[in-house]
N, C-alpha and C. Protein backbone atom coordinates (compact mmCIF):
# COMPACT_ATOMS: atom_id res chain seq x y z
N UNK A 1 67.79 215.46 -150.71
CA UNK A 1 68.34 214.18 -151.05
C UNK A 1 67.38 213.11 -150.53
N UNK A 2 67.30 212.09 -151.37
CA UNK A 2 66.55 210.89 -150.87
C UNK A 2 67.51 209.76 -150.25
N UNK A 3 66.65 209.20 -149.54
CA UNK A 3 67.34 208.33 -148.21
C UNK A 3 67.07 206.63 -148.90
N UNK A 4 66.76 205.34 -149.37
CA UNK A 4 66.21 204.43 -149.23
C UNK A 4 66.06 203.52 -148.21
N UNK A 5 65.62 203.23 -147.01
CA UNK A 5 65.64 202.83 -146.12
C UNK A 5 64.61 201.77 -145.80
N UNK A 6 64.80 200.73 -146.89
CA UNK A 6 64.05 199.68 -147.12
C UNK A 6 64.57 198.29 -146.42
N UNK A 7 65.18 198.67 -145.93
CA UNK A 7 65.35 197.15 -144.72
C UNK A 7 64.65 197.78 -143.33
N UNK A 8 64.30 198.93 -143.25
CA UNK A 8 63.81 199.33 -142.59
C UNK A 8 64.66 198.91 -140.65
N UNK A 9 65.86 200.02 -141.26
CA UNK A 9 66.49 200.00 -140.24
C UNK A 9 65.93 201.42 -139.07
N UNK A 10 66.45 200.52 -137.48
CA UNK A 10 65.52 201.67 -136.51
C UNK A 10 66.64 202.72 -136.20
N UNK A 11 66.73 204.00 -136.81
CA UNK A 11 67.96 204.31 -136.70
C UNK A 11 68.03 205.26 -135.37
N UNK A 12 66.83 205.50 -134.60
CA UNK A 12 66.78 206.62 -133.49
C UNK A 12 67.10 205.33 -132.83
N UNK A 13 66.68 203.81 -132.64
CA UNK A 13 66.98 202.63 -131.72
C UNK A 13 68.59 202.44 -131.76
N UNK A 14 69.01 202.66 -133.03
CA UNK A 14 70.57 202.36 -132.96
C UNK A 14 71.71 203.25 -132.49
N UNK A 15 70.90 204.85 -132.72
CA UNK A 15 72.44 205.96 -132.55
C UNK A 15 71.88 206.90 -131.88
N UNK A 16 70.47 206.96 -131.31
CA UNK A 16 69.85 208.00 -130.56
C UNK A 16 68.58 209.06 -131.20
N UNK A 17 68.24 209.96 -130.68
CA UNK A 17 66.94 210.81 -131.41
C UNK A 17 66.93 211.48 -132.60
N UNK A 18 68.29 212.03 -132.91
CA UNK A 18 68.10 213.17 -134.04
C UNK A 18 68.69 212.07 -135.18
N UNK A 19 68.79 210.46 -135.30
CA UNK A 19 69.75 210.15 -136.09
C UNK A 19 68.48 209.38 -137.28
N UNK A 20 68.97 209.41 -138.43
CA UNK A 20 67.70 209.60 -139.26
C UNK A 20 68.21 208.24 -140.73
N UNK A 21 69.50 208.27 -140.51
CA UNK A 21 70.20 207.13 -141.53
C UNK A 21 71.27 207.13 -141.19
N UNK A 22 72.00 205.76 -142.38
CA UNK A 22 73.22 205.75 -141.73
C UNK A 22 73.78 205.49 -143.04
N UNK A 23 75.71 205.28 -143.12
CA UNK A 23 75.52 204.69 -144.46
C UNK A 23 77.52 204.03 -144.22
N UNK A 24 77.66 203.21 -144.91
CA UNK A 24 79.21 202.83 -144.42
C UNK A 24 80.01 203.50 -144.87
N UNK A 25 80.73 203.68 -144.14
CA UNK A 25 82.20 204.18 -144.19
C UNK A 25 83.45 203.86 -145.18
N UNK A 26 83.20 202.48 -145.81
CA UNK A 26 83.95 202.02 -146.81
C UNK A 26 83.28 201.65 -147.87
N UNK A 27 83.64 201.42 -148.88
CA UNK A 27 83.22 201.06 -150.58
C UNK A 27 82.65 202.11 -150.75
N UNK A 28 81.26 201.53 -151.63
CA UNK A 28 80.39 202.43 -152.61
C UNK A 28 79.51 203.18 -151.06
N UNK A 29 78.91 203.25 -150.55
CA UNK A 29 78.16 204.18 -149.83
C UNK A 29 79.67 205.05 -148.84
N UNK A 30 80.70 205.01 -149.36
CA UNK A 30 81.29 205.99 -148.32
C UNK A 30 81.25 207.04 -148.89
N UNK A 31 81.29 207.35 -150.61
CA UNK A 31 80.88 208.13 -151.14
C UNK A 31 80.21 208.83 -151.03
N UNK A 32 78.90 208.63 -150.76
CA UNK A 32 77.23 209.09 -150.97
C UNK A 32 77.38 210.20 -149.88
N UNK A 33 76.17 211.25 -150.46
CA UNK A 33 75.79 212.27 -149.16
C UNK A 33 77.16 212.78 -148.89
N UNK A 34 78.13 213.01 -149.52
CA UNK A 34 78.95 214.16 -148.62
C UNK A 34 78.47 215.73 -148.60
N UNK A 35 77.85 215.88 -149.94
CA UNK A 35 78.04 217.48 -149.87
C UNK A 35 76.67 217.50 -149.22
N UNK A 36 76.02 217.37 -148.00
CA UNK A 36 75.49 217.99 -147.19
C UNK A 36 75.71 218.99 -146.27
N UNK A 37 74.26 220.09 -146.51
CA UNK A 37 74.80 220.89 -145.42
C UNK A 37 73.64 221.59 -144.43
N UNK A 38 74.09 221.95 -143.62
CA UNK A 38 72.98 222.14 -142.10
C UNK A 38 71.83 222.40 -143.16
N UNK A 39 70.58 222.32 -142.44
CA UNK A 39 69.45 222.92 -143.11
C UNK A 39 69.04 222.00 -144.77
N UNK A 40 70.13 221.17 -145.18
CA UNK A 40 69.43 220.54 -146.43
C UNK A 40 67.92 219.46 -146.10
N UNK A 41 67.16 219.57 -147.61
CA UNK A 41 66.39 218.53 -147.01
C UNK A 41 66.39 216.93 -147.38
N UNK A 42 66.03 216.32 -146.39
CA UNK A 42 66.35 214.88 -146.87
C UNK A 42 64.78 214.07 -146.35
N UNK A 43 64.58 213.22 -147.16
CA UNK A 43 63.80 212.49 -147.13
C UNK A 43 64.37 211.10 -147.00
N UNK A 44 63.64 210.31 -146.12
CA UNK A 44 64.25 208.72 -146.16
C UNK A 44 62.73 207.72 -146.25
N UNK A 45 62.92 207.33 -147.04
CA UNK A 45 61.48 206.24 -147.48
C UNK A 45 61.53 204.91 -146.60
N UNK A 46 60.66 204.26 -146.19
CA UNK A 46 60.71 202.79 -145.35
C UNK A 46 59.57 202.72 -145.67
N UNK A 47 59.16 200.80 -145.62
CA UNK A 47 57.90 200.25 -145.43
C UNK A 47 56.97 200.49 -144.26
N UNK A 48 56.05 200.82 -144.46
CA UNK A 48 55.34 200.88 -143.66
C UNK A 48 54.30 199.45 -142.88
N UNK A 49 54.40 198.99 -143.87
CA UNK A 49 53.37 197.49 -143.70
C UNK A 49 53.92 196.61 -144.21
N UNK A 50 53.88 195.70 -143.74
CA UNK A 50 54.58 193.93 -144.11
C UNK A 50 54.33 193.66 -145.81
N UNK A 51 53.52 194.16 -145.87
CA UNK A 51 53.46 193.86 -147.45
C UNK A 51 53.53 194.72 -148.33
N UNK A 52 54.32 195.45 -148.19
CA UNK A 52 55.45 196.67 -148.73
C UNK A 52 54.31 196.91 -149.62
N UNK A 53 53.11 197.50 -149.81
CA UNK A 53 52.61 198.34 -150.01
C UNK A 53 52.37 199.68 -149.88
N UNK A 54 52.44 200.16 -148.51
CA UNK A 54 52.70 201.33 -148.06
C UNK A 54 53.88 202.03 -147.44
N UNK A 55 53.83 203.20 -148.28
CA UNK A 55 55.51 203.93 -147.86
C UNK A 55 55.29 204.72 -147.43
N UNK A 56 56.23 204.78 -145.90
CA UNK A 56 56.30 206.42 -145.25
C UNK A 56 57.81 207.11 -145.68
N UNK A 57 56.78 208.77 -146.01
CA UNK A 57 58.28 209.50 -145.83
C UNK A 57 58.45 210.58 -144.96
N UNK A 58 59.72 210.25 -144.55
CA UNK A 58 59.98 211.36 -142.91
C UNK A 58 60.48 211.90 -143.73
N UNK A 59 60.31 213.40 -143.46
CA UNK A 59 61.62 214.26 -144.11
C UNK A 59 62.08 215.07 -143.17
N UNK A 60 63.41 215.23 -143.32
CA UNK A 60 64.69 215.66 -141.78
C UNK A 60 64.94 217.31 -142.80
N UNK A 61 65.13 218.14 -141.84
CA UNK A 61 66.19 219.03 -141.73
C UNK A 61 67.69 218.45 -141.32
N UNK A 62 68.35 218.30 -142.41
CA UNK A 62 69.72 217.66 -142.14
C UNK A 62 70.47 218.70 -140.92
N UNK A 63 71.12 218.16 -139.57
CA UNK A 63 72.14 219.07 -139.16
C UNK A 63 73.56 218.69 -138.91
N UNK A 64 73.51 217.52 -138.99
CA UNK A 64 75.25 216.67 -138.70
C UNK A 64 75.47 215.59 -139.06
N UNK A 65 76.35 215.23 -139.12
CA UNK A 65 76.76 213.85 -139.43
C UNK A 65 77.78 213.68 -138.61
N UNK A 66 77.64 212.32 -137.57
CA UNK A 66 78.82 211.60 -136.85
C UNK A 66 78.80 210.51 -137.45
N UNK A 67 80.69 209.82 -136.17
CA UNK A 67 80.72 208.69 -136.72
C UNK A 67 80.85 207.57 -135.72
N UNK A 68 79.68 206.51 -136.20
CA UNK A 68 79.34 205.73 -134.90
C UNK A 68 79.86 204.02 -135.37
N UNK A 69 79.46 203.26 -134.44
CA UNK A 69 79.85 201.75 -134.44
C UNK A 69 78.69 201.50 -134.27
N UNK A 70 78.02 200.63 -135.29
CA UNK A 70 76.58 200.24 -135.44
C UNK A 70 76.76 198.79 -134.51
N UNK A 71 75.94 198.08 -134.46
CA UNK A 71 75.55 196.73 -133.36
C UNK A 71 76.79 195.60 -133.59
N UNK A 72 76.40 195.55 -135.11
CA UNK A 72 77.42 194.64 -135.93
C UNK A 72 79.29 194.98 -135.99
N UNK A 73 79.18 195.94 -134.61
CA UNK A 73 81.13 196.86 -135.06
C UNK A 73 81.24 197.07 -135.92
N UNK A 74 80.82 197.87 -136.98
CA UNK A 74 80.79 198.12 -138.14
C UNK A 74 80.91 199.62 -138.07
N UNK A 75 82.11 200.86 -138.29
CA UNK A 75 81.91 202.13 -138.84
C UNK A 75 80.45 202.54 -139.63
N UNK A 76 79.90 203.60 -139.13
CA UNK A 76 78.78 203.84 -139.89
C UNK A 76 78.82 205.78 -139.72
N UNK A 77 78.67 206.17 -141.21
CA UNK A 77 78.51 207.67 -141.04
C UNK A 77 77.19 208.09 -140.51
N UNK A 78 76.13 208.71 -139.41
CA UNK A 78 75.06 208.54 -139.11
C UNK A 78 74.93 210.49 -139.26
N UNK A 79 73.72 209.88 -140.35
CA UNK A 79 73.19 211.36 -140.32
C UNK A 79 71.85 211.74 -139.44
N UNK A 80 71.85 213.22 -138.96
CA UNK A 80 71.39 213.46 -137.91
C UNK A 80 70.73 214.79 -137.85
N UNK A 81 69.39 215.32 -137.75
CA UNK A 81 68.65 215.92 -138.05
C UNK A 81 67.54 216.64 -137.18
N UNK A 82 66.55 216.95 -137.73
CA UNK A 82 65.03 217.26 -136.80
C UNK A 82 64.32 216.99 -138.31
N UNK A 83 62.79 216.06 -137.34
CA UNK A 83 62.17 215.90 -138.04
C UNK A 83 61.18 217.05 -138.79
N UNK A 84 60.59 217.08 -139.98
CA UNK A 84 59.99 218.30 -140.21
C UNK A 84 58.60 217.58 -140.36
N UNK A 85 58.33 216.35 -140.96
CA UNK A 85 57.11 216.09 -141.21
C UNK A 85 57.07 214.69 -141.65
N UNK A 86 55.70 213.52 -141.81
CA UNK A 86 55.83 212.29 -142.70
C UNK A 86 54.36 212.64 -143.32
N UNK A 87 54.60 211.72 -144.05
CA UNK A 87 52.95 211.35 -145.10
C UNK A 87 53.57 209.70 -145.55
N UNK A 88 52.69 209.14 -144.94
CA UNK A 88 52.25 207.81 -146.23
C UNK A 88 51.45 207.71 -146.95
N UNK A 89 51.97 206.95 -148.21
CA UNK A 89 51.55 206.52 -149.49
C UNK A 89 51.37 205.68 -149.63
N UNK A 90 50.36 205.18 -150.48
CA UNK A 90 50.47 203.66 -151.61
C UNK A 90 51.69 203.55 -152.07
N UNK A 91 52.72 202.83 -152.41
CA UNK A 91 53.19 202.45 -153.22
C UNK A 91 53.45 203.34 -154.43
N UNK A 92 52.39 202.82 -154.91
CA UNK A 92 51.60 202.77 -156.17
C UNK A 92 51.46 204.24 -156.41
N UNK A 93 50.77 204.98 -155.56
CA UNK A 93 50.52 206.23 -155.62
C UNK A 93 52.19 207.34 -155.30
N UNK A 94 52.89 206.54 -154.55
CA UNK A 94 54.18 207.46 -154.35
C UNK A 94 55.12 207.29 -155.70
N UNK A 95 55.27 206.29 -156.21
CA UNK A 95 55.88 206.29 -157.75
C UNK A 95 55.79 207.41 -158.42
N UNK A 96 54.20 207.63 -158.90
CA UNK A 96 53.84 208.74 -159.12
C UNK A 96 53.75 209.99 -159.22
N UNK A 97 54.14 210.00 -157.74
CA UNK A 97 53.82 211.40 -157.48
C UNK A 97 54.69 212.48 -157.40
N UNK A 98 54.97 213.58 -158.58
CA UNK A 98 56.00 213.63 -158.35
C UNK A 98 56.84 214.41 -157.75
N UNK A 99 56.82 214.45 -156.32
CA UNK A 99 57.83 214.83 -155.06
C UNK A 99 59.05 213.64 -154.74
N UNK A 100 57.97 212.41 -154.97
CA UNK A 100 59.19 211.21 -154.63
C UNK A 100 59.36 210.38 -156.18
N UNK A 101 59.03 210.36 -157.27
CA UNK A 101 59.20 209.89 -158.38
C UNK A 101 60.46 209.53 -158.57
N UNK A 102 61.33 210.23 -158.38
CA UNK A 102 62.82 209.89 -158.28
C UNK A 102 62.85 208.44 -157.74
N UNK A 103 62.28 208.36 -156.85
CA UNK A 103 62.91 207.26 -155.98
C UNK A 103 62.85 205.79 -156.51
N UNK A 104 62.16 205.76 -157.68
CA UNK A 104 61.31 204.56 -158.53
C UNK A 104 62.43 204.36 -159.65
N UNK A 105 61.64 203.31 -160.52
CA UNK A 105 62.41 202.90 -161.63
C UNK A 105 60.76 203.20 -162.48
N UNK A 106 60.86 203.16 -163.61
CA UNK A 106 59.61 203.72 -164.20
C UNK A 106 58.75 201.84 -163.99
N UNK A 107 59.14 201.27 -163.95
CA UNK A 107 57.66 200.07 -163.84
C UNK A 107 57.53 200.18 -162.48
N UNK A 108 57.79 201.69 -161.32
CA UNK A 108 57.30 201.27 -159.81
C UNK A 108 57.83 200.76 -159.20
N UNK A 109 59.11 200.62 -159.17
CA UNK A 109 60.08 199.56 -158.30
C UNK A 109 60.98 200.78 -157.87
N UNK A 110 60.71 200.65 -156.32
CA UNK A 110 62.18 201.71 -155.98
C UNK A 110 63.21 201.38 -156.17
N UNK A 111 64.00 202.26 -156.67
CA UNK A 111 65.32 202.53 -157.13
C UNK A 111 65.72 201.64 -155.99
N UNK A 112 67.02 200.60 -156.30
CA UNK A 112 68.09 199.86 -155.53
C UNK A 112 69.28 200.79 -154.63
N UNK A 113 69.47 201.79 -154.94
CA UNK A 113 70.17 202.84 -154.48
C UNK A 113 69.77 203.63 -153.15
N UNK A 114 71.03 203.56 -152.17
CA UNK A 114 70.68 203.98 -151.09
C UNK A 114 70.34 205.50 -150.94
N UNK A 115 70.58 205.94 -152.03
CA UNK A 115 71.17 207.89 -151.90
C UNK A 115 70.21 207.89 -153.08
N UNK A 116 69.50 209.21 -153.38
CA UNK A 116 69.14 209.56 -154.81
C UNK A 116 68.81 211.01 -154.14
N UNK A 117 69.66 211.43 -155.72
CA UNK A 117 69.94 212.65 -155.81
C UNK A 117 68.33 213.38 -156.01
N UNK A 118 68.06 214.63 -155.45
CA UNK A 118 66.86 215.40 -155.28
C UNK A 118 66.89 216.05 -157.38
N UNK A 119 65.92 216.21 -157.87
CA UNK A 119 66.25 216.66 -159.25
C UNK A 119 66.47 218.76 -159.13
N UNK A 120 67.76 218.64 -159.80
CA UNK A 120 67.98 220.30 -159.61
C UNK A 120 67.46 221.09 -159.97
């Protein structure tokens, strides 16, 4: 599963080491990511550089999900993992490529969506 994590939230700063995203508890993201399970893989994309040119992707061995109170008191489902590996990209070049292609809209614009489904 893909992560979008383009506000580029610090999520080991907010809920501790193994915690890798987060997502709310109510509306449209309470949905997302349930059918995870130990061992799935997840990728979460963030900027790497101020001028959102370059994207890193961590990708987690998913192992849990708790449920925490983010800064703002806000319920947050926090998923929680081990890291397996990152690579950054261009942009430009991760659109492309296709491991993370999903994550785009075809003119290169990542998908607005916090969750995207891995293709089966």
């Amino acid at each position: 599963m893909f992560f979008n994590n383009l506000a580029n939230r610090n999520h080991k700063n907010l809920y501790g080491a193994d915690a890798f995203y987060d997502l709310e508890t109510s509306g449209y993201q309470s949905g997302l990511a349930k059918d995870l399970c130990s061992g799935d893989l997840c990728i979460v994309a963030n900027y790497e550089d101020k001028d959102r040119t370059m994207v890193k992707f961590a990708c987690y061995s998913f192992a849990r999900e708790t449920l925490e109170i983010d800064k703002q008191g806000k319920p947050q489902r926090v998923l929680r993992g081990h890291l397996k590996s990152t690579e950054i990209l261009r942009k430009t070049a991760a659109a492309s490529d296709p491991r993370y292609s999903r994550m785009f809209d075809k003119l290169g614009r990542f998908k607005q969506a916090p969750v995207v489904a891995m293709a089966a």
